[in-house]
Protein backbone atom coordinates (compact mmCIF):
# COMPACT_ATOMS: atom_id res chain seq x y z
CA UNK A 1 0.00 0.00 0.00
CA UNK A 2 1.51 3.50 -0.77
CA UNK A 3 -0.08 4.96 2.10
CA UNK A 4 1.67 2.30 4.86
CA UNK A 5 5.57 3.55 2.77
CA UNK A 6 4.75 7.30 3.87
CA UNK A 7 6.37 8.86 7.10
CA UNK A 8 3.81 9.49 10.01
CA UNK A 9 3.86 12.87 8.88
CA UNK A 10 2.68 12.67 5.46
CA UNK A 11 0.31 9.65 6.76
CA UNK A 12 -1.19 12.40 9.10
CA UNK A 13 -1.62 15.20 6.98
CA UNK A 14 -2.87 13.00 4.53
CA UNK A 15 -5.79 11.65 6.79
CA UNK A 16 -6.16 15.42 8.35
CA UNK A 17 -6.48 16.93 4.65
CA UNK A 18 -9.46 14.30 3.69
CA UNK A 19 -10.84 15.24 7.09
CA UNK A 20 -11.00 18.68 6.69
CA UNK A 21 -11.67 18.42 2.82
CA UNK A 22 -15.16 16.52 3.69
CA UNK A 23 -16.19 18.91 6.41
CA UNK A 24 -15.16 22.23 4.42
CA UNK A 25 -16.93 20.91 1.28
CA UNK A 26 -20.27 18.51 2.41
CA UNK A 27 -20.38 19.49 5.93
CA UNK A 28 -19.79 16.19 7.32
CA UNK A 29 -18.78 15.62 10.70
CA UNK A 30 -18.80 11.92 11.07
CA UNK A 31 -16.05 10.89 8.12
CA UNK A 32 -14.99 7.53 6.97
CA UNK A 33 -11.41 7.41 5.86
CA UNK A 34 -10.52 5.24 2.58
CA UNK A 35 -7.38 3.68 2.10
CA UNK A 36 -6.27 4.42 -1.42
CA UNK A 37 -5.68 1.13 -2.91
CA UNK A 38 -5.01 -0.64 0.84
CA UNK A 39 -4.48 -0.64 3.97
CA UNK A 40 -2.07 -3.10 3.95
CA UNK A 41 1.09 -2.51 6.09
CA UNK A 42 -1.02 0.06 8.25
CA UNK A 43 -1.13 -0.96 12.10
CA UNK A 44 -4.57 -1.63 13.32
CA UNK A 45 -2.70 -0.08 16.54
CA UNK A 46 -2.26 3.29 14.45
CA UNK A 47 -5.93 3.66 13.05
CA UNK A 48 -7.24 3.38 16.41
CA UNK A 49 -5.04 5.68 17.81
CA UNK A 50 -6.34 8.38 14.95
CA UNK A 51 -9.91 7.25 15.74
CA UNK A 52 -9.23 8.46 19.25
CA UNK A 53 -7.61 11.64 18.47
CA UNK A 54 -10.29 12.98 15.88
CA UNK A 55 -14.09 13.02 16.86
CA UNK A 56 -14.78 13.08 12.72
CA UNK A 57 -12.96 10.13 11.71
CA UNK A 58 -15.81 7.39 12.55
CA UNK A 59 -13.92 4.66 10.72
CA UNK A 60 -11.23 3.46 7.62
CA UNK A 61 -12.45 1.40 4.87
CA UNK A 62 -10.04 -1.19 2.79
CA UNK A 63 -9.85 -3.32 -0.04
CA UNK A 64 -9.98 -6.92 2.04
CA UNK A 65 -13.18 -7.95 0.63
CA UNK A 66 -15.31 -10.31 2.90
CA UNK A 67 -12.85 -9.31 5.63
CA UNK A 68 -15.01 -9.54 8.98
CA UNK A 69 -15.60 -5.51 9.66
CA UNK A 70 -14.80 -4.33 13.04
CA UNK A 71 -15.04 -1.23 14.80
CA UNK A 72 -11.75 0.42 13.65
CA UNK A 73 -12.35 -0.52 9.45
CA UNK A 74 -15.42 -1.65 7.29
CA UNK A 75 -13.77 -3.86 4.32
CA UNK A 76 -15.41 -3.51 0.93
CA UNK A 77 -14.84 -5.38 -2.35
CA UNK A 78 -12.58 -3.56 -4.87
CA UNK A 79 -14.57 -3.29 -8.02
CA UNK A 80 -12.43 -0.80 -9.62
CA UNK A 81 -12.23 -1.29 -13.47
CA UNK A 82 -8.31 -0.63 -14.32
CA UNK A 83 -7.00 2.50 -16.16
CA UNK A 84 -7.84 2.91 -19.75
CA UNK A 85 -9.83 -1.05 -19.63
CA UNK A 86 -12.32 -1.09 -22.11
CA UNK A 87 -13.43 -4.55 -21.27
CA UNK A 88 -17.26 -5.13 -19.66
CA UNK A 89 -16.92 -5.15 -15.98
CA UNK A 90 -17.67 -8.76 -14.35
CA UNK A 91 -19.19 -7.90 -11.30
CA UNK A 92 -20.53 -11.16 -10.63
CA UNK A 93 -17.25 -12.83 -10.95
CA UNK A 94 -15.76 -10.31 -8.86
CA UNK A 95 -17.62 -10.87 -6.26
CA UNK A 96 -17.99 -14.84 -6.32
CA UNK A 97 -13.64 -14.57 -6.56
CA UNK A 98 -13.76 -12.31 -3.51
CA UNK A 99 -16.26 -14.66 -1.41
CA UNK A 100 -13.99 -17.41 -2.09
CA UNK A 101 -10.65 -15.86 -1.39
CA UNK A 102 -12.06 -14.87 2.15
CA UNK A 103 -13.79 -18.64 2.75
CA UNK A 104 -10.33 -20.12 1.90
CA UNK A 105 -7.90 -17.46 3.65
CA UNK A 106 -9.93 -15.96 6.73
CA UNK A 107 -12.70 -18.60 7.80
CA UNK A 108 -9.82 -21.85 7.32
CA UNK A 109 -12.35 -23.37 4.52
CA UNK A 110 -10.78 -25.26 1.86
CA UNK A 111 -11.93 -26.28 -2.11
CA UNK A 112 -13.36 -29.27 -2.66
CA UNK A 113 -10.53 -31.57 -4.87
C-alpha cells in the first residue's frame, strides 16, 4: 500500500487533509477514511489511535473484501475497473472470486478436490 511507505507525517496530513476536505466541502462531521488502494502494512494499533484523536474520523475502509468488519475498518470489495480497460466489468465474478478468497484465507475453509 503506498499509504503504509509514507512517514507518520505525510500519513497524518494526509488523513487530516481528507478530514478537513469533507467537512469544508459537504459538511460532514462523522467521516470515513478510505485507504487508497489498501491498507495493507497500516497498524490496526495506528488507526485506532487516529480514531481516538479525531471526533470526525468514525472509521477506515479497505480493499480486504469479505474481511469480517470491526469497529476500527469496514472492508469492501474492490470493483475498480483498471485504467484505460475497455473490457465489460464482471461484477458477478468479482464478487464470487472475492467470497472465495475470504472462505479459503480468513474462515480456514478449503476447495473441494
Amino acid at each position: 500500500s503506498k499509504f503504509a511507505h509514507l512517514n507518520e507525517t505525510d500519513r497524518q496530513h494526509d488523513l487530516r487533509r481528507s478530514l478537513d476536505f469533507m467537512a469544508d466541502a459537504f459538511g460532514q462531521t462523522d467521516i470515513a477514511f478510505a485507504f487508497p488502494h489498501s491498507h495493507k502494512g497500516v497498524m490496526r494499533q495506528w488507526m485506532t489511535e487516529q480514531l481516538a484523536a479525531d471526533p470526525r474520523l468514525s472509521m477506515f475502509f479497505s480493499t480486504a473484501n469479505f474481511t469480517p468488519n470491526d469497529r476500527v475498518m469496514v472492508n469492501r470489495v474492490c470493483i475498480d475497473r483498471p485504467v484505460g480497460s475497455t473490457e465489460p466489468l464482471d461484477i458477478g465474478g468479482i464478487l464470487a472470486r472475492s467470497f472465495l478468497h475470504s472462505a479459503v484465507h480468513h474462515r480456514g475453509l478449503r476447495r473441494a478436490s
